[in-house]
PDB file of N, CA and C in Angstrom:
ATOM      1  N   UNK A   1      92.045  17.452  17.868  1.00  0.00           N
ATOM      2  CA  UNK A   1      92.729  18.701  18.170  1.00  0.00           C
ATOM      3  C   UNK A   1      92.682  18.964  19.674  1.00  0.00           C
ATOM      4  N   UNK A   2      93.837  19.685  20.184  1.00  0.00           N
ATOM      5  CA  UNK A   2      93.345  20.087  21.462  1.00  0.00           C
ATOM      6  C   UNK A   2      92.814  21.263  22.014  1.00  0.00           C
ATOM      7  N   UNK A   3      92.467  21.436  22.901  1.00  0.00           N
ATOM      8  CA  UNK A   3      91.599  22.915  23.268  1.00  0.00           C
ATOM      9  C   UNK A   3      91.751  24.166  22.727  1.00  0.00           C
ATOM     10  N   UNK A   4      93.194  24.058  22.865  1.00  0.00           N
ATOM     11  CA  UNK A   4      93.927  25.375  22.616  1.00  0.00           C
ATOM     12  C   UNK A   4      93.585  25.597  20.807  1.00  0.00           C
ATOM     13  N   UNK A   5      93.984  24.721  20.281  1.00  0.00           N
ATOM     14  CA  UNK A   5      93.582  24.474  18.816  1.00  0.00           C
ATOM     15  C   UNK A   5      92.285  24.715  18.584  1.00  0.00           C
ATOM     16  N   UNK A   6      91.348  24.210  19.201  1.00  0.00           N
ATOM     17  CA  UNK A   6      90.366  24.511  18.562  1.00  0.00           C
ATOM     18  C   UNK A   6      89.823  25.706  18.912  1.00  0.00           C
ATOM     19  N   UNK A   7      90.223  26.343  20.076  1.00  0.00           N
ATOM     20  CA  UNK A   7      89.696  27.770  20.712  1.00  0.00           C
ATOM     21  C   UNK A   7      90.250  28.588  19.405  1.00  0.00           C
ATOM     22  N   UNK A   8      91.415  28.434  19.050  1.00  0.00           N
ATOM     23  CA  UNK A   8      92.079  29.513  18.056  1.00  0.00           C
ATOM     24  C   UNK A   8      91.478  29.531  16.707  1.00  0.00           C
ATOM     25  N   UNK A   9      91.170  27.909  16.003  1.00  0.00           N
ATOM     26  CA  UNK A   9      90.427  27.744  15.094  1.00  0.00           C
ATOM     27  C   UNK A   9      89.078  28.382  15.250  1.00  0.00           C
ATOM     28  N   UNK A  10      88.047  28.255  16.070  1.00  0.00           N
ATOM     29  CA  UNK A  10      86.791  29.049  15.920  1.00  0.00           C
ATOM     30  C   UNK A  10      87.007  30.384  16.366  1.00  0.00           C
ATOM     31  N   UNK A  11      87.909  31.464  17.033  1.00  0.00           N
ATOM     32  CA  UNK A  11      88.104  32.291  17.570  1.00  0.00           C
ATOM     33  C   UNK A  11      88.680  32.649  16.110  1.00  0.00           C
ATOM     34  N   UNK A  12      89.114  32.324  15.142  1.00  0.00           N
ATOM     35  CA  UNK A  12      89.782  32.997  13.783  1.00  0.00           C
ATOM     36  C   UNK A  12      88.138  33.238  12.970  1.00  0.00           C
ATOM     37  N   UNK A  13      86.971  32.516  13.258  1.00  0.00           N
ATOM     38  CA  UNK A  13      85.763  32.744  12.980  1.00  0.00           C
ATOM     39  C   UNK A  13      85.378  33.068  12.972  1.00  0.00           C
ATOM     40  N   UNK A  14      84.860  34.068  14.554  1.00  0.00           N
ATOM     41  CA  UNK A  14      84.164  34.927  15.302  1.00  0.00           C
ATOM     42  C   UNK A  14      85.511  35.927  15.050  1.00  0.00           C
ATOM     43  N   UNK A  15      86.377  36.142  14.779  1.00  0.00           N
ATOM     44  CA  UNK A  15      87.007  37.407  14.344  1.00  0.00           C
ATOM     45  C   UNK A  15      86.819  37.780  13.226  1.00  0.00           C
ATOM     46  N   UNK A  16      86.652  36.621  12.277  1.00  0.00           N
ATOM     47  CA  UNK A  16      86.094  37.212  10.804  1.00  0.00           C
ATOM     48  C   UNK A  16      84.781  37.981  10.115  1.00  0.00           C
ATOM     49  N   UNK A  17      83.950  37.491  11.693  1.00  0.00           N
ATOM     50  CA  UNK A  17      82.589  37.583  11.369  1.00  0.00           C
ATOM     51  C   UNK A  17      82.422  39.274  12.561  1.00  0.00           C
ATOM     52  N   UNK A  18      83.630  39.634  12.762  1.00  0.00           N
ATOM     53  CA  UNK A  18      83.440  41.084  13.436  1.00  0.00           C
ATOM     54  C   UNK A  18      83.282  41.036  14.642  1.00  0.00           C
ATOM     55  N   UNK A  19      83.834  39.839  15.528  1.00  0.00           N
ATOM     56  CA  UNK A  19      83.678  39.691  16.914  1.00  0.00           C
ATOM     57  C   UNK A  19      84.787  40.364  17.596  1.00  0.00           C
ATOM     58  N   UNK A  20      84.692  40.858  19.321  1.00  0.00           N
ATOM     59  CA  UNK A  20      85.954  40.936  19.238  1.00  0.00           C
ATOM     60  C   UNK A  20      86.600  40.295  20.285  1.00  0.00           C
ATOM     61  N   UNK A  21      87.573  40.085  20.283  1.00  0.00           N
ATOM     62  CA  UNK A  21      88.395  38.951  21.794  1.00  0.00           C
ATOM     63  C   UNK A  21      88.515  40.013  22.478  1.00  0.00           C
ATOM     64  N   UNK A  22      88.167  39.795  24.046  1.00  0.00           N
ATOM     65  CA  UNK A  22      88.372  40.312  25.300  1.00  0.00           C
ATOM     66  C   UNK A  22      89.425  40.049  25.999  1.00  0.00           C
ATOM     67  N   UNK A  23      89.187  38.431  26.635  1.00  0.00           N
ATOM     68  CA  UNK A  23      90.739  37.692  27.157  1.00  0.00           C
ATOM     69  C   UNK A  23      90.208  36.484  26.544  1.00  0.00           C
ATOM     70  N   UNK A  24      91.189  35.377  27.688  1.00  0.00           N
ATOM     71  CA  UNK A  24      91.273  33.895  27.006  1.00  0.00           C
ATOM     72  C   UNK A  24      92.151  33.813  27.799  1.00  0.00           C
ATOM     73  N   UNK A  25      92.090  31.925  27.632  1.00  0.00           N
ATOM     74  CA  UNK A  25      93.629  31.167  28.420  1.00  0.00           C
ATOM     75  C   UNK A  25      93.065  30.107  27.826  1.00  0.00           C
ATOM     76  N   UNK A  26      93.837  29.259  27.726  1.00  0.00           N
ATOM     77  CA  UNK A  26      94.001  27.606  27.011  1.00  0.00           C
ATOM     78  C   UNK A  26      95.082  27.166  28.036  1.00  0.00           C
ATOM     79  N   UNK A  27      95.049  25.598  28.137  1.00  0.00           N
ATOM     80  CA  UNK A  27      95.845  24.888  28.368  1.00  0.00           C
ATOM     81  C   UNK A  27      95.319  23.536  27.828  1.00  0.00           C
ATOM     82  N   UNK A  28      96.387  22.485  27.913  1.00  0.00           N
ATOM     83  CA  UNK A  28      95.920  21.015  26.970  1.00  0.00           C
ATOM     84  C   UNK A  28      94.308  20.403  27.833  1.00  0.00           C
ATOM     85  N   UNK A  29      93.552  20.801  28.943  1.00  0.00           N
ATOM     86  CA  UNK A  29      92.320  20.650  29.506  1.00  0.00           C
ATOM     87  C   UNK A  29      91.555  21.491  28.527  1.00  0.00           C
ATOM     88  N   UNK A  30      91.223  23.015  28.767  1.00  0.00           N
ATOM     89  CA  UNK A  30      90.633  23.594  28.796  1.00  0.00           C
ATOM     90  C   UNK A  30      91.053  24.959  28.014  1.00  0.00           C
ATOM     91  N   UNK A  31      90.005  25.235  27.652  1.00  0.00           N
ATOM     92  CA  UNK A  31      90.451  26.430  26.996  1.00  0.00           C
ATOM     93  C   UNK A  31      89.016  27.765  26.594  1.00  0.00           C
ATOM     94  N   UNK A  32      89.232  28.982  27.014  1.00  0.00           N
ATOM     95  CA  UNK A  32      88.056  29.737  27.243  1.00  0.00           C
ATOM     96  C   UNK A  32      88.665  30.889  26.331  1.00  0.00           C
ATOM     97  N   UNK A  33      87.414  31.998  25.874  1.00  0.00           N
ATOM     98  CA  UNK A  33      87.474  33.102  25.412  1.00  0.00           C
ATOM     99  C   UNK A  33      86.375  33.669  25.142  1.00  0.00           C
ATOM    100  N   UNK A  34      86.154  35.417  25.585  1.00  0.00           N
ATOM    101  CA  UNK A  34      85.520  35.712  26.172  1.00  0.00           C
ATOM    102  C   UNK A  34      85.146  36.920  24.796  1.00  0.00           C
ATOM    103  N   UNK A  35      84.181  37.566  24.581  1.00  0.00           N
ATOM    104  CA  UNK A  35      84.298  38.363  23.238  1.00  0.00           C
ATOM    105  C   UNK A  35      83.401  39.245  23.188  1.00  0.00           C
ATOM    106  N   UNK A  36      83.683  40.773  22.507  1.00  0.00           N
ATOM    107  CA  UNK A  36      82.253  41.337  22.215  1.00  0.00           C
ATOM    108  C   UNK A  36      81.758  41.248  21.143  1.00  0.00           C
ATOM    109  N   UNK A  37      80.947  41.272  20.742  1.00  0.00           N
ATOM    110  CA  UNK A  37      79.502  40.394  19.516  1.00  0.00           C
ATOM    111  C   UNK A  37      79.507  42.109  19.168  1.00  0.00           C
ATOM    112  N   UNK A  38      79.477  42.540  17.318  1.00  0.00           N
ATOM    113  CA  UNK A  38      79.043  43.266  17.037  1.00  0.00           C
ATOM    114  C   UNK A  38      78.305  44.278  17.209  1.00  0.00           C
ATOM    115  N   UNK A  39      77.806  45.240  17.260  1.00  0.00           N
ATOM    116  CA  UNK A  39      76.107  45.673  17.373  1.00  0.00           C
ATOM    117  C   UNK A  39      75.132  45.432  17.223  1.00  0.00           C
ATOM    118  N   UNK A  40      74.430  44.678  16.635  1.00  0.00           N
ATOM    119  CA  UNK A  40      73.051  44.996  16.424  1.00  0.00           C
ATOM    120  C   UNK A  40      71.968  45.272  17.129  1.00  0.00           C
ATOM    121  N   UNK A  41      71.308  46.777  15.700  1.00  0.00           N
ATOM    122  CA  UNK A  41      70.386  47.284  16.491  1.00  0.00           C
ATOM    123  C   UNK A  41      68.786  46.904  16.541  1.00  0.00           C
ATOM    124  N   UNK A  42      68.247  47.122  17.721  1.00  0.00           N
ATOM    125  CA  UNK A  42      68.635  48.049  19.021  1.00  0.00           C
ATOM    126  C   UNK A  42      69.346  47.632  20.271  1.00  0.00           C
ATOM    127  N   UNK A  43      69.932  46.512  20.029  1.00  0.00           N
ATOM    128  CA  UNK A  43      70.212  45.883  21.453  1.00  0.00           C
ATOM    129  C   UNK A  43      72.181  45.798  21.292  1.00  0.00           C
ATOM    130  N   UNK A  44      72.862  47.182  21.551  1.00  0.00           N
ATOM    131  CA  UNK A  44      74.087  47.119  21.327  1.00  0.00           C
ATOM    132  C   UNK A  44      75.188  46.492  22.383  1.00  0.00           C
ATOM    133  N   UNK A  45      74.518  45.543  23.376  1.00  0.00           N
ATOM    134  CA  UNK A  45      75.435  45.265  24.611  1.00  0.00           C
ATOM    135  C   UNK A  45      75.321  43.840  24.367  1.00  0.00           C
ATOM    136  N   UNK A  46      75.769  42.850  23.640  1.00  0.00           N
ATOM    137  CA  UNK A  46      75.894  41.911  22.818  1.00  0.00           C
ATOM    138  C   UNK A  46      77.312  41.209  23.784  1.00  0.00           C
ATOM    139  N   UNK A  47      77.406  40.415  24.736  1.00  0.00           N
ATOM    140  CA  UNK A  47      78.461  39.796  25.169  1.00  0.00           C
ATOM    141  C   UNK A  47      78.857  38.267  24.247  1.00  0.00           C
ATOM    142  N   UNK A  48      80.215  37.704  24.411  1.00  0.00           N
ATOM    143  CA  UNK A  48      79.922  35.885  24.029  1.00  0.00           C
ATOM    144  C   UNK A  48      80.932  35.212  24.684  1.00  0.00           C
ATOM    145  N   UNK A  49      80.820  34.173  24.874  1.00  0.00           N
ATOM    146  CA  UNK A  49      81.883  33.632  25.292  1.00  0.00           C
ATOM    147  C   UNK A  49      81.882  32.001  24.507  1.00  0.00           C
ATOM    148  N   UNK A  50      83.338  31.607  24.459  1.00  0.00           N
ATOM    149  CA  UNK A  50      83.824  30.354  23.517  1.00  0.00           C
ATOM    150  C   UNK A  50      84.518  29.233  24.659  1.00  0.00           C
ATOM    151  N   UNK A  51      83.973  28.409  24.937  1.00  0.00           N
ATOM    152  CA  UNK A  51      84.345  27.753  26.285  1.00  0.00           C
ATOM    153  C   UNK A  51      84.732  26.023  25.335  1.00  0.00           C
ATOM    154  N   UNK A  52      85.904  25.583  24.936  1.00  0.00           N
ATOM    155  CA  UNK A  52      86.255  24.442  24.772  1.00  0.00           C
ATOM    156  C   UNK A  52      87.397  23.021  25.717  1.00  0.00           C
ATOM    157  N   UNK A  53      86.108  22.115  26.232  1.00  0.00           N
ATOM    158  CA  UNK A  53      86.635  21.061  27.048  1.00  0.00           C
ATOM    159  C   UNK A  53      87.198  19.787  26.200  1.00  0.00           C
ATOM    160  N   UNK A  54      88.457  19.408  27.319  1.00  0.00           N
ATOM    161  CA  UNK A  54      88.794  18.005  26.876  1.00  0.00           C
ATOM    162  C   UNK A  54      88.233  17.248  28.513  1.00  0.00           C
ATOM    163  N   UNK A  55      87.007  17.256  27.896  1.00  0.00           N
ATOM    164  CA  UNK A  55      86.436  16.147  29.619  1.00  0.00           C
ATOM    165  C   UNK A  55      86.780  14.261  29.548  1.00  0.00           C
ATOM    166  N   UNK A  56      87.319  13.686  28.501  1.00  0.00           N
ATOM    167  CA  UNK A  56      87.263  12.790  27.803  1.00  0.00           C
ATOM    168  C   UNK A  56      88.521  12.253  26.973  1.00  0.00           C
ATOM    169  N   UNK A  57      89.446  11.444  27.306  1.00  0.00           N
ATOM    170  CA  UNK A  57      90.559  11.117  26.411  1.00  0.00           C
ATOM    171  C   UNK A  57      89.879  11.098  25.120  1.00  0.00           C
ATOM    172  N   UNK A  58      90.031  12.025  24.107  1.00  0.00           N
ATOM    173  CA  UNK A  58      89.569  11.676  22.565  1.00  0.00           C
ATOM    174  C   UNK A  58      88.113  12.188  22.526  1.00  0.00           C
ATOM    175  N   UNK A  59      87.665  13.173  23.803  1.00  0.00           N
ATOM    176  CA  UNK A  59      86.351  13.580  23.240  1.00  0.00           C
ATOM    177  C   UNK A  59      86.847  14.893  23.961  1.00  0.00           C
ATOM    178  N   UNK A  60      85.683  16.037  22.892  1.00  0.00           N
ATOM    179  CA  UNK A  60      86.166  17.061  23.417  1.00  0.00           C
ATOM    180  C   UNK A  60      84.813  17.883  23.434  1.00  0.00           C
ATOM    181  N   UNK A  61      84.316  18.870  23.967  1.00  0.00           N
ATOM    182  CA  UNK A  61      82.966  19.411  24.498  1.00  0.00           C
ATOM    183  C   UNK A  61      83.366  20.969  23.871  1.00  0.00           C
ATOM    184  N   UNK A  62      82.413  21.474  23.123  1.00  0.00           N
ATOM    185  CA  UNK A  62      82.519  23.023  22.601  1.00  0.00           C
ATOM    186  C   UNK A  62      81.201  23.638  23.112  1.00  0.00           C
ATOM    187  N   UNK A  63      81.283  24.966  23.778  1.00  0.00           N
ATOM    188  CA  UNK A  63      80.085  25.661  23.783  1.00  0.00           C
ATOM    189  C   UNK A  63      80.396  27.077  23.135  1.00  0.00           C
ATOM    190  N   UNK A  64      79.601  28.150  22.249  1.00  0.00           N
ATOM    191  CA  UNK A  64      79.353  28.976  21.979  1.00  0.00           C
ATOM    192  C   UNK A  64      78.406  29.844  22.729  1.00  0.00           C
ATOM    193  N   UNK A  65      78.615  30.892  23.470  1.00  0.00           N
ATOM    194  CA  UNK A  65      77.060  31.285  23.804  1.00  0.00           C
ATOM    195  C   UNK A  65      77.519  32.940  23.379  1.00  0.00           C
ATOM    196  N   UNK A  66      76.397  33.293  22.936  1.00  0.00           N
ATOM    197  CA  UNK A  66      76.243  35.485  23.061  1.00  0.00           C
ATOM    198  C   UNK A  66      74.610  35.282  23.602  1.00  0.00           C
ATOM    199  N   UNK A  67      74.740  36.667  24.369  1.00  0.00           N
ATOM    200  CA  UNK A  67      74.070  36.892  25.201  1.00  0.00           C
ATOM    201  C   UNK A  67      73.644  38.605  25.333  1.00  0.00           C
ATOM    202  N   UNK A  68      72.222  39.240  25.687  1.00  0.00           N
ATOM    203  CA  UNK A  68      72.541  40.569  25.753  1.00  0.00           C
ATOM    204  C   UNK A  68      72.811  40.772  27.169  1.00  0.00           C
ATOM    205  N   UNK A  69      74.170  41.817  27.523  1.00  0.00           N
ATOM    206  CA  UNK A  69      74.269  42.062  28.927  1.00  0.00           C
ATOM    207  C   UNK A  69      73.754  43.417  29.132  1.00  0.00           C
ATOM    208  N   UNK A  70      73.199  43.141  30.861  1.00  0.00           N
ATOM    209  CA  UNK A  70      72.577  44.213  31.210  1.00  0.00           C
ATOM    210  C   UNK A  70      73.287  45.207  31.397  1.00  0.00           C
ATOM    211  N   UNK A  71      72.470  46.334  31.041  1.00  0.00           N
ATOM    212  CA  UNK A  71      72.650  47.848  30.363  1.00  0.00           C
ATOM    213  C   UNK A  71      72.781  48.268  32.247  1.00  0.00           C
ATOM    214  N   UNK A  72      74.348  49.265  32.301  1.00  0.00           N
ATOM    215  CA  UNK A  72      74.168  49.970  33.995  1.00  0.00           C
ATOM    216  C   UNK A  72      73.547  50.718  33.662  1.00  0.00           C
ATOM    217  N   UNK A  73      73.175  51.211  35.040  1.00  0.00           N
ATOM    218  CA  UNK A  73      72.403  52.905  35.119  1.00  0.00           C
ATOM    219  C   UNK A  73      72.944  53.808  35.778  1.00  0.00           C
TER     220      UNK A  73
END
């Protein structure tokens, strides 16, 4: 599959599971999306981001990460 494909395929995932899309861009390289992660409490500032590479004719690199972001003051 290519980036774009698979960003949309796991991004239909993390929408099912109550995530929500922020932005994004794909192209046949690369393809990113950026999301807010549910609540859970006590820690409600829950960021994620969906980062899928084609570094590789025929290989392709996926990262998932959520993260808590820091709270302003």
């Amino acid at each position: 599959m290519r980036p774009v494909e698979l960003e949309a395929y796991f991004a239909k995932q993390l929408e099912g599971a109550g995530w929500g899309r922020v932005a994004g861009s794909a192209d046949e390289f690369f393809a990113w999306s950026s999301w807010l992660v549910p609540e859970v409490p006590p820690a409600p500032e829950w960021r994620g981001v969906l980062i899928v590479l084609a570094d590789f004719p025929g290989r392709r690199s996926l990262s998932l990460r959520a993260e808590l972001a820091e709270r302003r003051k």
